[in-house]
N, C-alpha and C. Protein backbone atom coordinates (compact mmCIF):
# COMPACT_ATOMS: atom_id res chain seq x y z
N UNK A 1 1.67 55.80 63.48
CA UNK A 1 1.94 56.28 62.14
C UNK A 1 2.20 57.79 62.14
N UNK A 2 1.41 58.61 62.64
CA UNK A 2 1.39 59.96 63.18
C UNK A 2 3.26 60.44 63.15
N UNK A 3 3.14 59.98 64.35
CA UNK A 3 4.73 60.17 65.18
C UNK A 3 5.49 59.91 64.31
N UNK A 4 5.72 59.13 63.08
CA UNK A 4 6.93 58.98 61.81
C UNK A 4 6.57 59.47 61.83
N UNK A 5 5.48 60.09 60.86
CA UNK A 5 5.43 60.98 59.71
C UNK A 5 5.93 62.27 60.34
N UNK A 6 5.60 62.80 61.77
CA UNK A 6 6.33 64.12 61.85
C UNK A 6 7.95 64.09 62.58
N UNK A 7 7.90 62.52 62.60
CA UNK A 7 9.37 62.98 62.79
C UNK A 7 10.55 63.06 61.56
N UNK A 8 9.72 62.01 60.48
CA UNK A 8 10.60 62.74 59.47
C UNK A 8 9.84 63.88 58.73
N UNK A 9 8.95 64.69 58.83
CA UNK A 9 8.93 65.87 58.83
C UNK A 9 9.76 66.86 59.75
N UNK A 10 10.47 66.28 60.40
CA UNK A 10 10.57 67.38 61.81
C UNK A 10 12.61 67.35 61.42
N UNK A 11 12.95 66.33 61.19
CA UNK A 11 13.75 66.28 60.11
C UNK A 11 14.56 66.85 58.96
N UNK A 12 13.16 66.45 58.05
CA UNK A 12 13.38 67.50 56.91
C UNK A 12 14.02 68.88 57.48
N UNK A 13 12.70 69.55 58.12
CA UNK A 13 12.79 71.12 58.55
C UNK A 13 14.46 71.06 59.19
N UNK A 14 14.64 70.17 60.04
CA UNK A 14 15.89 70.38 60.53
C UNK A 14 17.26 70.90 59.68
N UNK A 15 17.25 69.42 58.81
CA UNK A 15 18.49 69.56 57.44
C UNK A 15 18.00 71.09 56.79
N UNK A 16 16.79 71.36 56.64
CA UNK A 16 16.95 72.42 55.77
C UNK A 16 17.36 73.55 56.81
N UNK A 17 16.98 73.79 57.77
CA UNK A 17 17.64 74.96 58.50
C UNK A 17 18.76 74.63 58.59
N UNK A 18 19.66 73.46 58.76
CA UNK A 18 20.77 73.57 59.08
C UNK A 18 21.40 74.06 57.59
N UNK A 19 21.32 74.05 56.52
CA UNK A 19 21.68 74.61 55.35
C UNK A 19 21.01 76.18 55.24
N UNK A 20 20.69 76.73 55.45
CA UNK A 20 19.72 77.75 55.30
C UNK A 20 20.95 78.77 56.02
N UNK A 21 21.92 79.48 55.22
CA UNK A 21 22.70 80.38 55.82
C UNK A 21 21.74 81.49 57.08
N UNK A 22 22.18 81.48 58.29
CA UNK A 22 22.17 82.29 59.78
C UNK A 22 22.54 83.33 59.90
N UNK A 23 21.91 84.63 59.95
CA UNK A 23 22.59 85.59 60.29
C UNK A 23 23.13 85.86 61.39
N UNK A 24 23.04 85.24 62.40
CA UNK A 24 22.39 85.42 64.21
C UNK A 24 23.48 84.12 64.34
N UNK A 25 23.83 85.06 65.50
CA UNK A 25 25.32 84.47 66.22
C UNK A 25 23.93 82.76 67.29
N UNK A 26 25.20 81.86 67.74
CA UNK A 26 24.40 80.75 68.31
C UNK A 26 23.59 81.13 69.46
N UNK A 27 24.15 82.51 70.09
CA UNK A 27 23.33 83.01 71.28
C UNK A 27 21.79 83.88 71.25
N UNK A 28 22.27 83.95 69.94
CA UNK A 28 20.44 84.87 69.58
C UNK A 28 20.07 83.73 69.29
N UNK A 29 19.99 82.67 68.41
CA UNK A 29 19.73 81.46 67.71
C UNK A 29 18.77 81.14 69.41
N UNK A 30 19.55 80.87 70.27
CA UNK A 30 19.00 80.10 71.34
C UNK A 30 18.37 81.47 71.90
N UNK A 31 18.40 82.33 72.12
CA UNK A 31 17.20 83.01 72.74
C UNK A 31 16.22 83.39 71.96
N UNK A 32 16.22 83.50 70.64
CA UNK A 32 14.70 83.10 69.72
C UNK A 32 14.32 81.99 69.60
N UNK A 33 14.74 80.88 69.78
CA UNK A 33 14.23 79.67 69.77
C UNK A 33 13.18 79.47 71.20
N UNK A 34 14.01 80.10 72.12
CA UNK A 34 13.11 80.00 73.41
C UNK A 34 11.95 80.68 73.36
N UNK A 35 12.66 81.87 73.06
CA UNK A 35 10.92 82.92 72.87
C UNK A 35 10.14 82.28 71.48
N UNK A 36 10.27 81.79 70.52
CA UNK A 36 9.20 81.06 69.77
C UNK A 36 8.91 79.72 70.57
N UNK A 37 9.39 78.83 71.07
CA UNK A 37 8.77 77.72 72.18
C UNK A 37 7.84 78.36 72.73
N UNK A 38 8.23 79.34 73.42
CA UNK A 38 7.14 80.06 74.94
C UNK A 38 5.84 80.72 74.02
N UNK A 39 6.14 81.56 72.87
CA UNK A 39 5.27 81.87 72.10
C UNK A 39 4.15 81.03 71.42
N UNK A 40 4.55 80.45 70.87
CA UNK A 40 3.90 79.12 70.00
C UNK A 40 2.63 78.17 71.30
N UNK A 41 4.12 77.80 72.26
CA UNK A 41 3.17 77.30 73.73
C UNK A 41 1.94 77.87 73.68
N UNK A 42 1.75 78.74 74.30
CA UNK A 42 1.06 80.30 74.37
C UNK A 42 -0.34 80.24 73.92
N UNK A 43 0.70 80.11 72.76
CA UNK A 43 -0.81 80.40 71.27
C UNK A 43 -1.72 79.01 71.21
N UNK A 44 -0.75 78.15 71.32
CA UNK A 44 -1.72 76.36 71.11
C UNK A 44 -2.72 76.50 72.74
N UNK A 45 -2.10 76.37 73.74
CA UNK A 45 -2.73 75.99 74.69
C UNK A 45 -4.16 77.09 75.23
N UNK A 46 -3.91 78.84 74.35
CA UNK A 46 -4.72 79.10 74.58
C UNK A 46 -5.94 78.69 73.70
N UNK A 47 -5.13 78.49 72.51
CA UNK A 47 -6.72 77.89 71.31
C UNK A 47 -7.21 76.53 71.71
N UNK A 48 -6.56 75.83 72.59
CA UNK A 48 -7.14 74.06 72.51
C UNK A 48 -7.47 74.33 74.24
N UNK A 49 -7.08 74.99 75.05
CA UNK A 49 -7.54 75.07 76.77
C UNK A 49 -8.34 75.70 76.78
N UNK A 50 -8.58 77.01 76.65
CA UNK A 50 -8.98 78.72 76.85
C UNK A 50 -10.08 78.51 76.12
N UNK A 51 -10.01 78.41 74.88
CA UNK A 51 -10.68 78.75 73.43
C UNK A 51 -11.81 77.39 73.32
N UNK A 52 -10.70 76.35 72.69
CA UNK A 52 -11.55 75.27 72.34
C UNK A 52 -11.55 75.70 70.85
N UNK A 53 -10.84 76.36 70.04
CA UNK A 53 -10.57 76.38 68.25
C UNK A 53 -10.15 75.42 68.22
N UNK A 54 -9.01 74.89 68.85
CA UNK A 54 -7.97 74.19 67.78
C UNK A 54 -7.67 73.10 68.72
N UNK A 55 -8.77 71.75 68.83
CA UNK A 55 -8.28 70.45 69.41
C UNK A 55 -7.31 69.70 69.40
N UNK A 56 -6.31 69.61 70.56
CA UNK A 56 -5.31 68.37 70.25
C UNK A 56 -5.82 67.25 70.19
N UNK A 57 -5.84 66.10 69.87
CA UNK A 57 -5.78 64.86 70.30
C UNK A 57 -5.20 64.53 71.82
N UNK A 58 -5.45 63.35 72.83
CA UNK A 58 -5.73 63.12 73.75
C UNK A 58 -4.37 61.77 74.19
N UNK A 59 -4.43 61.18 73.01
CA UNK A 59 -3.61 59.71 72.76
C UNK A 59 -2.12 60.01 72.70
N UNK A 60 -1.57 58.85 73.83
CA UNK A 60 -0.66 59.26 73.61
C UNK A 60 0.44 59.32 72.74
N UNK A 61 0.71 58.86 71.49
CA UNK A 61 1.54 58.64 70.23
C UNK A 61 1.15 59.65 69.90
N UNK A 62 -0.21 60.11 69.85
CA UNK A 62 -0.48 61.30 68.73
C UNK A 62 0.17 62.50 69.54
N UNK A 63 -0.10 62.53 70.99
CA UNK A 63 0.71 63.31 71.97
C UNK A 63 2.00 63.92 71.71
N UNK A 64 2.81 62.70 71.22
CA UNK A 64 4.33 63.01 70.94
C UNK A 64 4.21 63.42 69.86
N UNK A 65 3.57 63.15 68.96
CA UNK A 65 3.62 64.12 67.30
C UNK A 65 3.63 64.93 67.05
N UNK A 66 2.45 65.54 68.70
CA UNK A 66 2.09 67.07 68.53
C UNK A 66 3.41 67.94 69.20
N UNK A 67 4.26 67.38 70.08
CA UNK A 67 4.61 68.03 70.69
C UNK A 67 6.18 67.79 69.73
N UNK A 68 6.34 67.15 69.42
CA UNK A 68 7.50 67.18 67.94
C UNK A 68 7.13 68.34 67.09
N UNK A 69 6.13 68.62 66.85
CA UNK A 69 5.15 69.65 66.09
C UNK A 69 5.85 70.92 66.66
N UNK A 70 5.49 70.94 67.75
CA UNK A 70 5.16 71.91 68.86
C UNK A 70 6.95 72.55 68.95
N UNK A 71 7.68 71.47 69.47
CA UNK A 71 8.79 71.88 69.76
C UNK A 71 10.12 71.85 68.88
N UNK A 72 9.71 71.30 67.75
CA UNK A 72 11.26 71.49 66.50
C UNK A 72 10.18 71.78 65.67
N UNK A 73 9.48 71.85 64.42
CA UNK A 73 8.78 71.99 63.24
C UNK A 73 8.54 73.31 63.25
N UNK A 74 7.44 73.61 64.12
CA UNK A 74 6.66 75.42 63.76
C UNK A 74 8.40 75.87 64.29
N UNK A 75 9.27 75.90 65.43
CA UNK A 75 10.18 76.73 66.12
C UNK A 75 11.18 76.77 64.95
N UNK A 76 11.49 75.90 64.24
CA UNK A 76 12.60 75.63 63.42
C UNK A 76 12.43 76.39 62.06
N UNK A 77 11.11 76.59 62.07
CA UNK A 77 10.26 77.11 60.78
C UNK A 77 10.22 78.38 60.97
N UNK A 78 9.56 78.87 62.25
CA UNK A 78 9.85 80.46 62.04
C UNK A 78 11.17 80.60 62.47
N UNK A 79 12.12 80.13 62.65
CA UNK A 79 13.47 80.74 63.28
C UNK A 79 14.05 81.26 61.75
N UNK A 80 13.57 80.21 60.65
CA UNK A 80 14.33 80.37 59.65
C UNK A 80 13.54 81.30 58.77
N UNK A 81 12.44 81.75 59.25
CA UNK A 81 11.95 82.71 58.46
C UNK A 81 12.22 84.11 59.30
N UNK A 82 12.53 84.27 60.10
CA UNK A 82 13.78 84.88 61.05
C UNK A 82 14.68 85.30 60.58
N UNK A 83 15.18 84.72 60.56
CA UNK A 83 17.06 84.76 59.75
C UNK A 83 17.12 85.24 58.35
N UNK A 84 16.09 84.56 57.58
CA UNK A 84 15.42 85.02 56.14
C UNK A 84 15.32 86.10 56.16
N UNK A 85 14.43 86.96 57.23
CA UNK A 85 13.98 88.23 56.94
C UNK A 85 14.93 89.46 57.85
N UNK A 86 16.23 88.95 58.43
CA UNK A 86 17.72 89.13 58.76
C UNK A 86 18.74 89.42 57.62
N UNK A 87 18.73 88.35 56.84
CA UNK A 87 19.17 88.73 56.02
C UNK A 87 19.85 89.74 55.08
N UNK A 88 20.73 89.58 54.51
CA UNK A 88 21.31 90.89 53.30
C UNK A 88 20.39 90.85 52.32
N UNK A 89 19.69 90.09 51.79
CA UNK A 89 19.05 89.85 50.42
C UNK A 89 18.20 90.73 50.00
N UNK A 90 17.64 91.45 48.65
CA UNK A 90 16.68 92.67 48.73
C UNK A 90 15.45 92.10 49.64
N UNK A 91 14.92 93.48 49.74
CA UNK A 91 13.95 93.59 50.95
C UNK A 91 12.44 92.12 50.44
N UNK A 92 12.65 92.32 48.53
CA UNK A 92 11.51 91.45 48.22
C UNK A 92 11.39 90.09 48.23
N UNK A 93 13.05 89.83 48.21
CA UNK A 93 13.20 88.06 48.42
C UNK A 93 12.91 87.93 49.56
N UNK A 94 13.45 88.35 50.68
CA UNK A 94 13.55 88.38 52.15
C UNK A 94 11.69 87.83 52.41
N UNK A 95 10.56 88.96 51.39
CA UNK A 95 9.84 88.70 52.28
C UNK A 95 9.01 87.64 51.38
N UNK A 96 9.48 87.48 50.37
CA UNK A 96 9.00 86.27 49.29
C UNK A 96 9.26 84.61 50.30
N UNK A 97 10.64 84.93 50.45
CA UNK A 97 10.94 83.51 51.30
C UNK A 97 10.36 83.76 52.79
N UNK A 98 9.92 84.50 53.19
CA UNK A 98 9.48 84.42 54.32
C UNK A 98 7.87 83.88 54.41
N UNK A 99 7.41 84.56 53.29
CA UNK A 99 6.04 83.64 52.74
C UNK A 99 5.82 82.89 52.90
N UNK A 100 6.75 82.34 51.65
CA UNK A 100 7.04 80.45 51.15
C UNK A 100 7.06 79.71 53.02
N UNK A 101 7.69 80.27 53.65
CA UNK A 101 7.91 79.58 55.13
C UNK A 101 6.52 79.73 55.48
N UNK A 102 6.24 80.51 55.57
CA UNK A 102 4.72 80.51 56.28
C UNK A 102 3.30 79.43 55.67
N UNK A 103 3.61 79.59 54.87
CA UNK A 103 2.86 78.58 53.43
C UNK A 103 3.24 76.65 54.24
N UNK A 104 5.17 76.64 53.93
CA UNK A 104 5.03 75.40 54.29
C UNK A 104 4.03 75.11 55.93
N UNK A 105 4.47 76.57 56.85
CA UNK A 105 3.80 76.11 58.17
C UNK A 105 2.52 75.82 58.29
N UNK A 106 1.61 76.48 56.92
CA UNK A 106 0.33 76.32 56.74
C UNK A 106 0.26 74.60 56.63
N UNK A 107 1.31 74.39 55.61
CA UNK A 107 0.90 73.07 54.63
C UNK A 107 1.21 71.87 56.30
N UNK A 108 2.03 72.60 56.89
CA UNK A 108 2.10 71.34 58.27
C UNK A 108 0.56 71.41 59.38
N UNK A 109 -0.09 72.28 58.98
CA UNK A 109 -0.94 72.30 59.75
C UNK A 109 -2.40 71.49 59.05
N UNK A 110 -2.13 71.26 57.64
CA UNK A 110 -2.81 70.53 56.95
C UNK A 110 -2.23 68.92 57.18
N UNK A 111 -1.41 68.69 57.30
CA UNK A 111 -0.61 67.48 57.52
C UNK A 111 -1.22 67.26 59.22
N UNK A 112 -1.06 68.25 59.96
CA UNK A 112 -1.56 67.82 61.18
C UNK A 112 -2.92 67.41 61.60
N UNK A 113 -3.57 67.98 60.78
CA UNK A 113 -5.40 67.51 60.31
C UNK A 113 -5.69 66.25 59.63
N UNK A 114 -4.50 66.18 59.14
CA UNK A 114 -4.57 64.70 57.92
C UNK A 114 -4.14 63.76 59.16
N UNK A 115 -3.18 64.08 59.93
CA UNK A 115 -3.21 62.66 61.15
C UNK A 115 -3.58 62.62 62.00
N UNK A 116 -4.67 63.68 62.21
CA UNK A 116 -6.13 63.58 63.08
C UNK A 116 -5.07 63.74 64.40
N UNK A 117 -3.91 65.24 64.64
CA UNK A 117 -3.19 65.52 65.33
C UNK A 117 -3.88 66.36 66.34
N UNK A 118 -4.65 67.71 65.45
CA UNK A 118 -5.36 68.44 65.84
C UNK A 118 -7.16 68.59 65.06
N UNK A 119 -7.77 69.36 65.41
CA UNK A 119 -9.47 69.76 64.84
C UNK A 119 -9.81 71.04 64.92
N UNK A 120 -10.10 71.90 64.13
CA UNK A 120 -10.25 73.17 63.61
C UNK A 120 -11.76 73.15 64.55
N UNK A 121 -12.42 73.93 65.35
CA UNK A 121 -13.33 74.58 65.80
C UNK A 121 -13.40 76.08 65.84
N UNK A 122 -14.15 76.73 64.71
CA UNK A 122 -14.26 77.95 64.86
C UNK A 122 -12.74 78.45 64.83
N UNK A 123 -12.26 77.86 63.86
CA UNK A 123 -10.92 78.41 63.63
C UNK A 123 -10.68 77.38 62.10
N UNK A 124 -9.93 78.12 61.34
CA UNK A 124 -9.35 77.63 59.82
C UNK A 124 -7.93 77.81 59.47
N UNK A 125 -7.64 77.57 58.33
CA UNK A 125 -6.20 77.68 57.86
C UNK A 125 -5.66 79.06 57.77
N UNK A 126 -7.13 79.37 57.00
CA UNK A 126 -6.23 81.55 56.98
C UNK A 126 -5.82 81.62 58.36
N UNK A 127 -6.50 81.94 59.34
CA UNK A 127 -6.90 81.87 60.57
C UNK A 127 -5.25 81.41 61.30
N UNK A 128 -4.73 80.51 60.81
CA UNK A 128 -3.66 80.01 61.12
C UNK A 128 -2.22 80.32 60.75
N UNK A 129 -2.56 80.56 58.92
CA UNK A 129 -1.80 81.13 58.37
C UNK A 129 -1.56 82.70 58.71
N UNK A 130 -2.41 83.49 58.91
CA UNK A 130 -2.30 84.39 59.81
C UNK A 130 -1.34 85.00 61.39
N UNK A 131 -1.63 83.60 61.75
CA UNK A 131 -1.18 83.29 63.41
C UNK A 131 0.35 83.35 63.00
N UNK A 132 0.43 82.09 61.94
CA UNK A 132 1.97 82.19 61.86
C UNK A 132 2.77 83.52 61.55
N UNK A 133 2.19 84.14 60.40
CA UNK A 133 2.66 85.06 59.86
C UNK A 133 2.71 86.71 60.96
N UNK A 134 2.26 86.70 61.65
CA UNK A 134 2.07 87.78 62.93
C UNK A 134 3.26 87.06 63.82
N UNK A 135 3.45 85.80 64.02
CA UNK A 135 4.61 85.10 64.58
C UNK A 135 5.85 85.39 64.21
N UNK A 136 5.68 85.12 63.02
CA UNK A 136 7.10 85.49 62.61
C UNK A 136 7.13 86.96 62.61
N UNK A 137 6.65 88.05 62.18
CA UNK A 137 7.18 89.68 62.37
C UNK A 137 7.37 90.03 63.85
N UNK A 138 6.58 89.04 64.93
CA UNK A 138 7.03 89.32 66.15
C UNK A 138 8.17 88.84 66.04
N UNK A 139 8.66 88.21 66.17
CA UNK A 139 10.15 87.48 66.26
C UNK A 139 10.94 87.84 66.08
N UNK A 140 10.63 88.53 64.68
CA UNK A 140 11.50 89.01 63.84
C UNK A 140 11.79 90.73 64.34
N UNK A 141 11.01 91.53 65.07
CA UNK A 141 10.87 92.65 65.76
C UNK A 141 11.57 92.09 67.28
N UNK A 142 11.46 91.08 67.49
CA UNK A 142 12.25 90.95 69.01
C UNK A 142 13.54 91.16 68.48
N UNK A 143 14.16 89.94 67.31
CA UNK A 143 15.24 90.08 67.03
C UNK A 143 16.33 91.63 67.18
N UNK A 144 15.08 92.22 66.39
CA UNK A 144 16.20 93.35 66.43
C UNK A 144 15.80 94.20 67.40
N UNK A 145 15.21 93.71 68.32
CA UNK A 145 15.38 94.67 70.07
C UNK A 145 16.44 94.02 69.95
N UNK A 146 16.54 92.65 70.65
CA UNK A 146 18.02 92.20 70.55
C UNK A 146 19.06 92.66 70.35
N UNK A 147 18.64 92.58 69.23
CA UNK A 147 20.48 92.91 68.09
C UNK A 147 20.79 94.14 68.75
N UNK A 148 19.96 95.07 68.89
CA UNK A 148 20.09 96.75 69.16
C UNK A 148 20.52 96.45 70.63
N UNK A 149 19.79 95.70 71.77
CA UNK A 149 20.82 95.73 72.85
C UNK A 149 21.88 95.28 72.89
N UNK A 150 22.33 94.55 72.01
CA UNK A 150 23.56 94.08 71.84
C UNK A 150 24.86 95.06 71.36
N UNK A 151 24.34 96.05 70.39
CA UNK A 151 24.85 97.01 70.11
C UNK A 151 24.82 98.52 70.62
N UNK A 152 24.44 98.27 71.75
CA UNK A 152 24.68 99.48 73.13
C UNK A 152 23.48 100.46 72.02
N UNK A 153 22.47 100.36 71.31
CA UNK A 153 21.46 101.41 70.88
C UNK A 153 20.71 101.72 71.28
N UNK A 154 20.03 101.07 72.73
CA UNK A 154 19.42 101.95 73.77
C UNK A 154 19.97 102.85 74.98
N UNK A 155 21.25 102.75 74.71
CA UNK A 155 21.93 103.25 75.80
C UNK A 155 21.11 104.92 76.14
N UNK A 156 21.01 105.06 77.65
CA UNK A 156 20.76 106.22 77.87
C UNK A 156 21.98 107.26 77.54
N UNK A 157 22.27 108.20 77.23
CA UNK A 157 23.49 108.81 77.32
C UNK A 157 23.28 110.35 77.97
């Protein structure tokens, strides 16, 4: 049951990024997507290996849910709160919708508790909501290393 539910969650997030105007050519697209994979990785395996906050489940269906989770949902979610905060739009929508993103990533992490995906030890939702939200301004600060090497602005001269 798990595994539907986040794959049409995983879904949803999809259609809506794919509507969600991109500022970022397909080649940044794919090298922030990688660095939020490797990031995200990172962060889970040190809270559920290292830590012991934030339990995965063991089973394997629930396995694939998490890692549907893991690898399109949170990545797809901050990419687009990424691009959001890329954007032309004033500086307050930018970070209004970047919120709202962080909020839904909260609300998936409540969804992931509801299908007994993961278990909060010495760790909570702020706690999480937090995580995300430090996620995305990293990202969003790589981006524009990026962009700037792209545009010869570290050049020594």
């Amino acid at each position: 049951m798990s595994i539907a539910v986040l794959a049409l969650f995983a879904w949803l997030v999809m259609i809506v990024f794919a509507i969600v105007a991109k500022g970022f050519t397909l080649t940044e697209m794919v090298f922030l997507y990688f660095i939020i994979v490797i990031l995200t990785i990172t962060q889970f395996t040190i809270l559920d290996v290292n830590l012991h906050w934030v339990s995965v489940t063991r089973s394997v269906e629930e396995s694939f849910a998490i890692y549907i989770c893991r690898f399109i949902v949170i990545p797809f979610q901050i990419l687009m709160a990424v691009c959001v905060l890329n954007s032309h739009m004033k500086a307050k929508w930018r970070w209004v919708l970047s919120a709202t993103i962080a909020i839904f990533l909260s609300i998936g992490d409540r969804i992931y508790l509801w299908a007994g995906l993961i278990t909060f030890h010495r760790w909570n939702g702020f706690y999480a909501a937090f995580m995300y939200v430090v996620s995305i301004v990293l990202v969003w600060l790589i981006a524009r290393w990026f962009l700037g090497l792209e545009e010869g602005e570290f050049k020594k001269t």
